[in-house]
C-alpha atoms as a PDB file:
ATOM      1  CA  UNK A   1      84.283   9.583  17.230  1.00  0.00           C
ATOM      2  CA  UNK A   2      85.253   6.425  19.136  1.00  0.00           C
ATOM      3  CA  UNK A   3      83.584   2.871  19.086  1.00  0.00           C
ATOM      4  CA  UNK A   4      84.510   0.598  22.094  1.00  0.00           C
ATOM      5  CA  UNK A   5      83.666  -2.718  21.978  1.00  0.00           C
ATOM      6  CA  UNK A   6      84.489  -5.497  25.125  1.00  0.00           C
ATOM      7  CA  UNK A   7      83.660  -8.708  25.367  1.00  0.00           C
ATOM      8  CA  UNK A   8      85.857 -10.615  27.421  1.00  0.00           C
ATOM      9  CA  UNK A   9      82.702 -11.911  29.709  1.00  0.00           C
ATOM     10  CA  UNK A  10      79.958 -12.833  28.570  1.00  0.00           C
ATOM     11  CA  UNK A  11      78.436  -9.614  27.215  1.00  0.00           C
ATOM     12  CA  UNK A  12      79.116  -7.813  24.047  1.00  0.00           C
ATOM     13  CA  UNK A  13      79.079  -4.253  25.060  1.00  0.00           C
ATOM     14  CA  UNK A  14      79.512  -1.246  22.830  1.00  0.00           C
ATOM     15  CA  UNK A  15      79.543   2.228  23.343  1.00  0.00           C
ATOM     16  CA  UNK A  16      80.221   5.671  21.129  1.00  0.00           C
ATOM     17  CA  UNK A  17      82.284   8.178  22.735  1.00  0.00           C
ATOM     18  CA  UNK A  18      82.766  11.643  21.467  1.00  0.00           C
ATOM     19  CA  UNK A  19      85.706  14.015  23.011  1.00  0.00           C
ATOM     20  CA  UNK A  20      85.386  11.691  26.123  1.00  0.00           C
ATOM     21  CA  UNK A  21      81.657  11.908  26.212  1.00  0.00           C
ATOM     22  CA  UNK A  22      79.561   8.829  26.391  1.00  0.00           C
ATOM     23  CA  UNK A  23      77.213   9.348  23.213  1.00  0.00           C
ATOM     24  CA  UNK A  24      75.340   5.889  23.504  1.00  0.00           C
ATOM     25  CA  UNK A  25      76.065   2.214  25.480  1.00  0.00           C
ATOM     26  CA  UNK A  26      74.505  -1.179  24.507  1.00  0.00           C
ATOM     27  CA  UNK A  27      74.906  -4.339  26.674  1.00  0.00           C
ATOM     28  CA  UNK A  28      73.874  -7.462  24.995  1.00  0.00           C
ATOM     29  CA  UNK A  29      74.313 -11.027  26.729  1.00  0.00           C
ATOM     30  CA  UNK A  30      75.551 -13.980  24.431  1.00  0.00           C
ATOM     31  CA  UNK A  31      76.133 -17.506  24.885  1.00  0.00           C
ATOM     32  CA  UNK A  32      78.188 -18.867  22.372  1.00  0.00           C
ATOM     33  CA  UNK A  33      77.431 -17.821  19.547  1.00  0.00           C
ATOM     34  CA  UNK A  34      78.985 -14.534  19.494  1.00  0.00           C
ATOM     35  CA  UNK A  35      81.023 -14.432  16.349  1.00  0.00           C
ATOM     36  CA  UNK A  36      76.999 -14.644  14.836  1.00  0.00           C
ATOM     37  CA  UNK A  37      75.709 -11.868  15.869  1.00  0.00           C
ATOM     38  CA  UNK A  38      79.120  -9.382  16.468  1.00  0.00           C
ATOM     39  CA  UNK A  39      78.910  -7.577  13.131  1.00  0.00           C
ATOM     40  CA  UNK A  40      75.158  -7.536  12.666  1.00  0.00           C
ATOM     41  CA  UNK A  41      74.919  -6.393  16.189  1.00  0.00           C
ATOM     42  CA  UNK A  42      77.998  -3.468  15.463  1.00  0.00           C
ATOM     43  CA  UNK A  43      76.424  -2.193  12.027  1.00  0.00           C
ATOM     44  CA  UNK A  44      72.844  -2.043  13.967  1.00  0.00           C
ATOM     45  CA  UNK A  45      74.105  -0.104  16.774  1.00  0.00           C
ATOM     46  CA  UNK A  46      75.496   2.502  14.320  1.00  0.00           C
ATOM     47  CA  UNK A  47      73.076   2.628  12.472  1.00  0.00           C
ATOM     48  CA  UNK A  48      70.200   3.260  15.310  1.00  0.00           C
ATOM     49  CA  UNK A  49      73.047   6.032  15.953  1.00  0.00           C
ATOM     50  CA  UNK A  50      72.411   7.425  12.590  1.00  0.00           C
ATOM     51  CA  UNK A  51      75.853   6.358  12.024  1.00  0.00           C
ATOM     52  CA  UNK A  52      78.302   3.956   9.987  1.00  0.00           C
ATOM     53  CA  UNK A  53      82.014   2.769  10.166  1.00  0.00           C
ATOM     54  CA  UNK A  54      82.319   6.040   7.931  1.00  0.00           C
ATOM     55  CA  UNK A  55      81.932   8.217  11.005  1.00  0.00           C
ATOM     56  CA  UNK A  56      84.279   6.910  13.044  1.00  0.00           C
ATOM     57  CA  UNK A  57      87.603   7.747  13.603  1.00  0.00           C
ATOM     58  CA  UNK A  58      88.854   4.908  16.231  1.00  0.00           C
ATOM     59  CA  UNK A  59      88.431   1.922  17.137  1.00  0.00           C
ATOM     60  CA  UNK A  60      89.097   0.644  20.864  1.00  0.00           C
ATOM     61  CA  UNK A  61      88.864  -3.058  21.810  1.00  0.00           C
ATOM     62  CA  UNK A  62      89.360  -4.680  24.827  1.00  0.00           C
ATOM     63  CA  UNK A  63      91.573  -7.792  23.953  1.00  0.00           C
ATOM     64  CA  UNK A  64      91.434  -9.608  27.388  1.00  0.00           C
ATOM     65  CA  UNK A  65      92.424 -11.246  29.538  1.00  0.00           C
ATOM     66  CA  UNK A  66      88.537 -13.433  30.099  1.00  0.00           C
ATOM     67  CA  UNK A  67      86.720 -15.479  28.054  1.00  0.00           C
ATOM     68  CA  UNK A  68      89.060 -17.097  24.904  1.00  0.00           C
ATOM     69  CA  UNK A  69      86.032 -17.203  23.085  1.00  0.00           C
ATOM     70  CA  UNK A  70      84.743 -13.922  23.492  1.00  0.00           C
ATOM     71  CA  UNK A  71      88.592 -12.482  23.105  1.00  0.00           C
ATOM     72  CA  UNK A  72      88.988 -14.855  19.455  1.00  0.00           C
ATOM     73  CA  UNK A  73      86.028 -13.144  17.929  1.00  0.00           C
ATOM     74  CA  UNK A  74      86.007  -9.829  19.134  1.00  0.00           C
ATOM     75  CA  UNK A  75      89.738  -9.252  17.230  1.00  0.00           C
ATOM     76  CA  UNK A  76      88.620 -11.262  14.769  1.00  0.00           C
ATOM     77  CA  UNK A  77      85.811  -9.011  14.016  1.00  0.00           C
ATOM     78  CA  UNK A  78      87.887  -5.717  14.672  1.00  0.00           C
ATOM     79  CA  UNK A  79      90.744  -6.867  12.346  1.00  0.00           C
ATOM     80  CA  UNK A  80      88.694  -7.005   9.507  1.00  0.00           C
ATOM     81  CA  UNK A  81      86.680  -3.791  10.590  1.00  0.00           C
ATOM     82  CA  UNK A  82      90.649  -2.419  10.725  1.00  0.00           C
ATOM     83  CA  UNK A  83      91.473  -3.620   7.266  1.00  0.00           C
ATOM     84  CA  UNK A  84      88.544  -2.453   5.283  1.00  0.00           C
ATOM     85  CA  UNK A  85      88.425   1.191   6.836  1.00  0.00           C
ATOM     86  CA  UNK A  86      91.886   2.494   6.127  1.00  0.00           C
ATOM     87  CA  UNK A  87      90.860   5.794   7.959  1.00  0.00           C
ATOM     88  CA  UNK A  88      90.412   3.920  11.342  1.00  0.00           C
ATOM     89  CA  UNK A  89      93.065   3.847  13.785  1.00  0.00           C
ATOM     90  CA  UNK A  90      93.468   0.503  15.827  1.00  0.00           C
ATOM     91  CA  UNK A  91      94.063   0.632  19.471  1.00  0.00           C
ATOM     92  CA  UNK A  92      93.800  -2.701  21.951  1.00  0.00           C
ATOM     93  CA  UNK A  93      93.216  -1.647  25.645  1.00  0.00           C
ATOM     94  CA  UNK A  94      93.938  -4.560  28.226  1.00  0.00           C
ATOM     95  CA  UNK A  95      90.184  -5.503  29.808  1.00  0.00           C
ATOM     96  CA  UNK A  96      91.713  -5.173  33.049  1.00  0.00           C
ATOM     97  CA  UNK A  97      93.013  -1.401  32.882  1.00  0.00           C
ATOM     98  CA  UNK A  98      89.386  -0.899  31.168  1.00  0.00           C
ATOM     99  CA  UNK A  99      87.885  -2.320  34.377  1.00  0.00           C
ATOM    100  CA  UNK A 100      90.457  -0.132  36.746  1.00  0.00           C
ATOM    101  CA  UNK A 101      89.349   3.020  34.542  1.00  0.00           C
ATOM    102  CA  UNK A 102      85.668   2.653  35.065  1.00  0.00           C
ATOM    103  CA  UNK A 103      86.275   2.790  38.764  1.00  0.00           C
ATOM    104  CA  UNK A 104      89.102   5.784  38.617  1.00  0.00           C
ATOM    105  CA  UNK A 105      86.765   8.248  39.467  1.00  0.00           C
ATOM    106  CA  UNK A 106      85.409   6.575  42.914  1.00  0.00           C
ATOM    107  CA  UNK A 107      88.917   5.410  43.836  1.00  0.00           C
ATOM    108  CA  UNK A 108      90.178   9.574  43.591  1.00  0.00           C
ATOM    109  CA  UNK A 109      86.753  10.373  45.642  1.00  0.00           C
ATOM    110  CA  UNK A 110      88.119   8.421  48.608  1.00  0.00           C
ATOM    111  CA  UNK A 111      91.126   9.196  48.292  1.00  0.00           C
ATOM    112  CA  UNK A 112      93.087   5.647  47.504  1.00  0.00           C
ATOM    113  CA  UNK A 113      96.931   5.237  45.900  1.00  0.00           C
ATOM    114  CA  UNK A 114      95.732   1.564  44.237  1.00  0.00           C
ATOM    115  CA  UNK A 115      92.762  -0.161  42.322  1.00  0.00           C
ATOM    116  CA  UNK A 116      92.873  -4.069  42.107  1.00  0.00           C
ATOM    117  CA  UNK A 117      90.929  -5.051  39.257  1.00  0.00           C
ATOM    118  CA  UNK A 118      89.742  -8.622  38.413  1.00  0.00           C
ATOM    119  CA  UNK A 119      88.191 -10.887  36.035  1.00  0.00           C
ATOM    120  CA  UNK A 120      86.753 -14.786  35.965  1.00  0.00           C
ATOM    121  CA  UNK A 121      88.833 -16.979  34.906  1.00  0.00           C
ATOM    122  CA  UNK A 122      85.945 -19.740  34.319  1.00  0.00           C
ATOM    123  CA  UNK A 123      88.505 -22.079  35.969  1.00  0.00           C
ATOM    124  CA  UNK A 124      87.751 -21.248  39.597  1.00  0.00           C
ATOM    125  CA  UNK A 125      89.935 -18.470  40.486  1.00  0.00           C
ATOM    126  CA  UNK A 126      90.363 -15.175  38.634  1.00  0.00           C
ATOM    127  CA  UNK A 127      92.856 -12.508  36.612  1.00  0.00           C
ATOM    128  CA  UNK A 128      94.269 -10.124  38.811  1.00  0.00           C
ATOM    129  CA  UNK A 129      96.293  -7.235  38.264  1.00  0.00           C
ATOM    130  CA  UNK A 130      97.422  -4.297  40.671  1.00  0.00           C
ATOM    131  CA  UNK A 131      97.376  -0.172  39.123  1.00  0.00           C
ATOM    132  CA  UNK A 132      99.020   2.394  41.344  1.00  0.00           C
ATOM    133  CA  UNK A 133      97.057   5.960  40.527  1.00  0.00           C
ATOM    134  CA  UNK A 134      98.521   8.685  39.138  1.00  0.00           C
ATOM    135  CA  UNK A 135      97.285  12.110  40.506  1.00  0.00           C
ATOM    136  CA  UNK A 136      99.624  14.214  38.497  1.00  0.00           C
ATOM    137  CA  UNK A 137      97.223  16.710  36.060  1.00  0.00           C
ATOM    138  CA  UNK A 138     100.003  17.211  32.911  1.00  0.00           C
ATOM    139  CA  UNK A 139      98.769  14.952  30.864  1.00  0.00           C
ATOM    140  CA  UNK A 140     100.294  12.128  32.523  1.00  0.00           C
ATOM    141  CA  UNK A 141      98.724   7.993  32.237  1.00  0.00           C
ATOM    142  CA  UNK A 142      95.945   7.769  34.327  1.00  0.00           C
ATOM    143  CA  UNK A 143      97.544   5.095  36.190  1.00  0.00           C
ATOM    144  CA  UNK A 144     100.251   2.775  35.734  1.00  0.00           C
ATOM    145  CA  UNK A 145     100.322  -0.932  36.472  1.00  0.00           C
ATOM    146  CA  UNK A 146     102.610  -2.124  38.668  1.00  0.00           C
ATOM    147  CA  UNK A 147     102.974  -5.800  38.326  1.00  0.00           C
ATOM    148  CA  UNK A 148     102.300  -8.600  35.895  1.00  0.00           C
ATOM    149  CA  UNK A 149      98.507  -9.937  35.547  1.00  0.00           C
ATOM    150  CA  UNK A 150      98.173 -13.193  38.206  1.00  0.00           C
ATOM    151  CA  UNK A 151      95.325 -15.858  38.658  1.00  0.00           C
ATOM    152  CA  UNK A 152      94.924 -16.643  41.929  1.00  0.00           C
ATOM    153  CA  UNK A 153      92.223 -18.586  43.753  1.00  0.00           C
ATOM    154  CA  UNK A 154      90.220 -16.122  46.312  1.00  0.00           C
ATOM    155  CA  UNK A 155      91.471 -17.574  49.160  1.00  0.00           C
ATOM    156  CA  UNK A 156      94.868 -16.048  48.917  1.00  0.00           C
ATOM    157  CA  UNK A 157      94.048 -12.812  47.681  1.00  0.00           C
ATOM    158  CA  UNK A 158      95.204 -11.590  51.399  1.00  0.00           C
ATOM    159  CA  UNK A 159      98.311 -12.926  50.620  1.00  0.00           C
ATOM    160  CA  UNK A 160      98.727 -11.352  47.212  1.00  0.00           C
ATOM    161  CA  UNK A 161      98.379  -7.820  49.010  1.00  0.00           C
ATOM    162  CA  UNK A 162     101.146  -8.882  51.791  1.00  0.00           C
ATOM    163  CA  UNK A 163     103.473 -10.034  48.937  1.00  0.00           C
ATOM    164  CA  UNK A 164     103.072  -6.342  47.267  1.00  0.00           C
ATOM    165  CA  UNK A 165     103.741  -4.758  50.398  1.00  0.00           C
ATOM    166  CA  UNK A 166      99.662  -3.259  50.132  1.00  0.00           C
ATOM    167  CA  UNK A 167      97.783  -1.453  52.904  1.00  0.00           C
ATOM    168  CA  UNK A 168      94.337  -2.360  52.512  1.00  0.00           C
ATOM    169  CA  UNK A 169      92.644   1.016  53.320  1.00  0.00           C
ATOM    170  CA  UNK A 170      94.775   2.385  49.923  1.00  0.00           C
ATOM    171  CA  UNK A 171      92.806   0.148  47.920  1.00  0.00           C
ATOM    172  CA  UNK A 172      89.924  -0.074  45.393  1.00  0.00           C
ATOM    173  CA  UNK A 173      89.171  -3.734  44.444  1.00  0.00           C
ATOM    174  CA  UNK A 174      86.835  -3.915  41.526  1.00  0.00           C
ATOM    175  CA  UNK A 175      85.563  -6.735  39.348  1.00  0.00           C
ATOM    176  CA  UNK A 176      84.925 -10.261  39.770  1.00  0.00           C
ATOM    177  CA  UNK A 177      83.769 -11.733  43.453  1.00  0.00           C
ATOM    178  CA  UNK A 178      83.599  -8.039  44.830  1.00  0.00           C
ATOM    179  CA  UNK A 179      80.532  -9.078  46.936  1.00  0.00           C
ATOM    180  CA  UNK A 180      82.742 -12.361  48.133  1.00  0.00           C
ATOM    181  CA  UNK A 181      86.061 -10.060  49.146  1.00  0.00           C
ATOM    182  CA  UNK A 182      84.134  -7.565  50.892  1.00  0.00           C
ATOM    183  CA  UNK A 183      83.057  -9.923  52.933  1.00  0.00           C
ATOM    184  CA  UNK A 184      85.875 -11.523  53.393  1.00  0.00           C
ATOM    185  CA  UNK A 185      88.256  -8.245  54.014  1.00  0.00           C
ATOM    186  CA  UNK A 186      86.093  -5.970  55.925  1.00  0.00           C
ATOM    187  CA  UNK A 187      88.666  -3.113  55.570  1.00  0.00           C
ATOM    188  CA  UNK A 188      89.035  -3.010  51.942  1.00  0.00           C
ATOM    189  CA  UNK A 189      87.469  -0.784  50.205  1.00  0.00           C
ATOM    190  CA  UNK A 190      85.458  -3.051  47.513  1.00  0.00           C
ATOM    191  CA  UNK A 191      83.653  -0.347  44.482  1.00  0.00           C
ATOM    192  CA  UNK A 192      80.364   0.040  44.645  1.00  0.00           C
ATOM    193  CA  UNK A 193      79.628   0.152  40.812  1.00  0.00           C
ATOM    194  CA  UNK A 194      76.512  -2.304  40.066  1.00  0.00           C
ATOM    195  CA  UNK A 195      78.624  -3.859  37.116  1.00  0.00           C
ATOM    196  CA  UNK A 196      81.823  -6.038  38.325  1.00  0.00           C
ATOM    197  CA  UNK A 197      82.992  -6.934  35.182  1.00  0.00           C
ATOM    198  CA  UNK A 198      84.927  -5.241  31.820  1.00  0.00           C
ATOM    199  CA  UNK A 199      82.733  -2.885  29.805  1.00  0.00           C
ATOM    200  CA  UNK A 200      83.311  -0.873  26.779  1.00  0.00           C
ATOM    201  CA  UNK A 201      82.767   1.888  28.562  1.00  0.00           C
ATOM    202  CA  UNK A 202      86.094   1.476  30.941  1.00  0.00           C
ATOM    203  CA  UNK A 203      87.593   0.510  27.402  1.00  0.00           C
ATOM    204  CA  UNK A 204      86.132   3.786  25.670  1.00  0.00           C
ATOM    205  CA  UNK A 205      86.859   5.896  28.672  1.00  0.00           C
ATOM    206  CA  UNK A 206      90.816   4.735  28.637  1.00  0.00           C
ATOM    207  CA  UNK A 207      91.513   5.002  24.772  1.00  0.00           C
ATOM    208  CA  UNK A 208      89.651   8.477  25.050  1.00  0.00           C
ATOM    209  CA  UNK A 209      92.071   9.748  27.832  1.00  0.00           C
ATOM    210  CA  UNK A 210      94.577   8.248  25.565  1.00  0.00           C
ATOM    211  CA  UNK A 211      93.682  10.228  22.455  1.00  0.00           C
ATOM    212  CA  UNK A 212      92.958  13.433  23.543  1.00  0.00           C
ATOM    213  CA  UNK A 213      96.255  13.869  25.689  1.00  0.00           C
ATOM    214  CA  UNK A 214      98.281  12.628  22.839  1.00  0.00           C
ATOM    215  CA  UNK A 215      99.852   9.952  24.806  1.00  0.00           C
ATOM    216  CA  UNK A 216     101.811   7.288  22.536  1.00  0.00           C
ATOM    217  CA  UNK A 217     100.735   3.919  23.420  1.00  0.00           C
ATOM    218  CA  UNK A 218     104.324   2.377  22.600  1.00  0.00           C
ATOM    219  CA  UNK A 219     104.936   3.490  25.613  1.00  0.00           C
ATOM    220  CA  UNK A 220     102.022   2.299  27.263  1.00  0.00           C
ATOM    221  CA  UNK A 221     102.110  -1.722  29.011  1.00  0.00           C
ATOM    222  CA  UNK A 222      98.526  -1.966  28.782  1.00  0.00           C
ATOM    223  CA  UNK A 223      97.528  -0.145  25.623  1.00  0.00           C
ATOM    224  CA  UNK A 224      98.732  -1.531  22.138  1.00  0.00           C
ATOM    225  CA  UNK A 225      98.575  -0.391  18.365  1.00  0.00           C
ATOM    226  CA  UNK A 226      97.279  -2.967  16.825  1.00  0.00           C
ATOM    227  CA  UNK A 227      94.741  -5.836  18.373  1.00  0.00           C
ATOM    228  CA  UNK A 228      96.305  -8.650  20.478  1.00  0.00           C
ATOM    229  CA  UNK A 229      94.827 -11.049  22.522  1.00  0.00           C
ATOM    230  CA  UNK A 230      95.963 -11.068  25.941  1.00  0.00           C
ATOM    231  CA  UNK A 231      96.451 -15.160  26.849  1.00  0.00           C
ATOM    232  CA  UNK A 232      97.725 -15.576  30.561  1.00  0.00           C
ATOM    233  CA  UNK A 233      97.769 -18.919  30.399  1.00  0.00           C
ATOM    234  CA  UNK A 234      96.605 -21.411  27.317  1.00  0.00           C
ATOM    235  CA  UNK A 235      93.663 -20.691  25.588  1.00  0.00           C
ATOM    236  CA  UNK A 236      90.438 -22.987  26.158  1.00  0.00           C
ATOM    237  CA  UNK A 237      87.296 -22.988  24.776  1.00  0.00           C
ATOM    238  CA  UNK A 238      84.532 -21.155  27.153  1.00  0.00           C
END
């Protein structure tokens, strides 16, 4: 049994995954007082499973990059969750690859090499970060990233696709001002998923694909062993 637990917005969202089936999702909006309600919140949603820490087997967290605040408390909270349950195993999923997994399935559907998933910043642009698909069925990643995560402001995200050489009708853009780009670039393709931002579920969908092919995550840029926040730039409080 998996937990996945993402809260690099403003949402803490949970879900329980089970061989790569979605057992049960929770979305619950916080302000800031997160690191208050994190572990009652966790230990209730388990329980109204008929579950505890007892019954699962790993842990999946997406460490960022988004909100510092949101990112601080989250590890905090799985950290300790990691210490005390010796028979968990710890795995940190970058909130961006969780964001390009949850739209994997509609990118393959039309038929596109890239997704381009992004995030708010809170500072008036946002994270970006460009995966190139990977069709292959032997157990291969899912995808693999192909650049470094960038903030850029909105008005040059044309300019980030000419500078990686993109074509626009290869892509999948996902995430943060999706409603503002597809306006803006009528021939991208822009997701049509009613949430625009990380999930557990993208998390809880990647560390399952993870898992059950057996894939080590050493060897994996946007998966990690143990929790680590993912900082582009210096943290601030928001």
């Amino acid at each position: 049994m998996i937990i996945s637990i993402e809260t690099s917005t403003s949402e803490l969202s949970l879900t329980l995954l089970d061989k790569g089936n979605v057992i049960k999702h929770l979305s619950v909006y916080f302000n800031n007082g997160l690191s208050e309600i994190i572990v009652s919140t966790i230990k209730k949603f388990l329980k109204d499973n008929s579950m505890s820490l007892r019954d699962i087997s790993f842990l999946a967290v997406g460490c960022g990059p988004g909100s510092f605040t949101g990112i601080r408390s989250v590890i905090s909270t799985a950290m300790g969750i990691d210490i005390s349950n010796n028979h968990i195993t710890s795995l940190g999923i970058s909130s961006l690859a969780g964001l390009a997994m949850s739209g994997l399935n509609e990118a393959k559907k039309l038929k596109l090499k890239y997704i381009v998933s992004s995030i708010d910043s809170k500072r008036d642009d946002f994270f970006l970060q460009l995966f190139r698909i990977n069709n292959n069925e032997n157990k291969s990643l899912p995808f693999i990233n192909v650049n470094n995560i960038y903030t850029i402001k909105i008005d040059n995200l044309y300019k980030y696709f000419e500078i990686n050489n993109l074509i626009l009708e290869e892509i999948l853009f996902i995430g943060y001002q999706s409603s503002v780009v597809k306006k803006m670039i009528s021939n991208l393709n822009v997701s049509e998923k009613l949430k625009q931002h990380p999930d557990s579920l993208g998390v809880g969908k990647l560390a399952s694909y993870l898992i059950r092919n057996k894939i080590d995550v050493r060897n994996v840029t946007f998966a990690f062993e143990k929790f680590k926040p993912i900082y582009v730039r210096p943290a601030q409080i928001n």
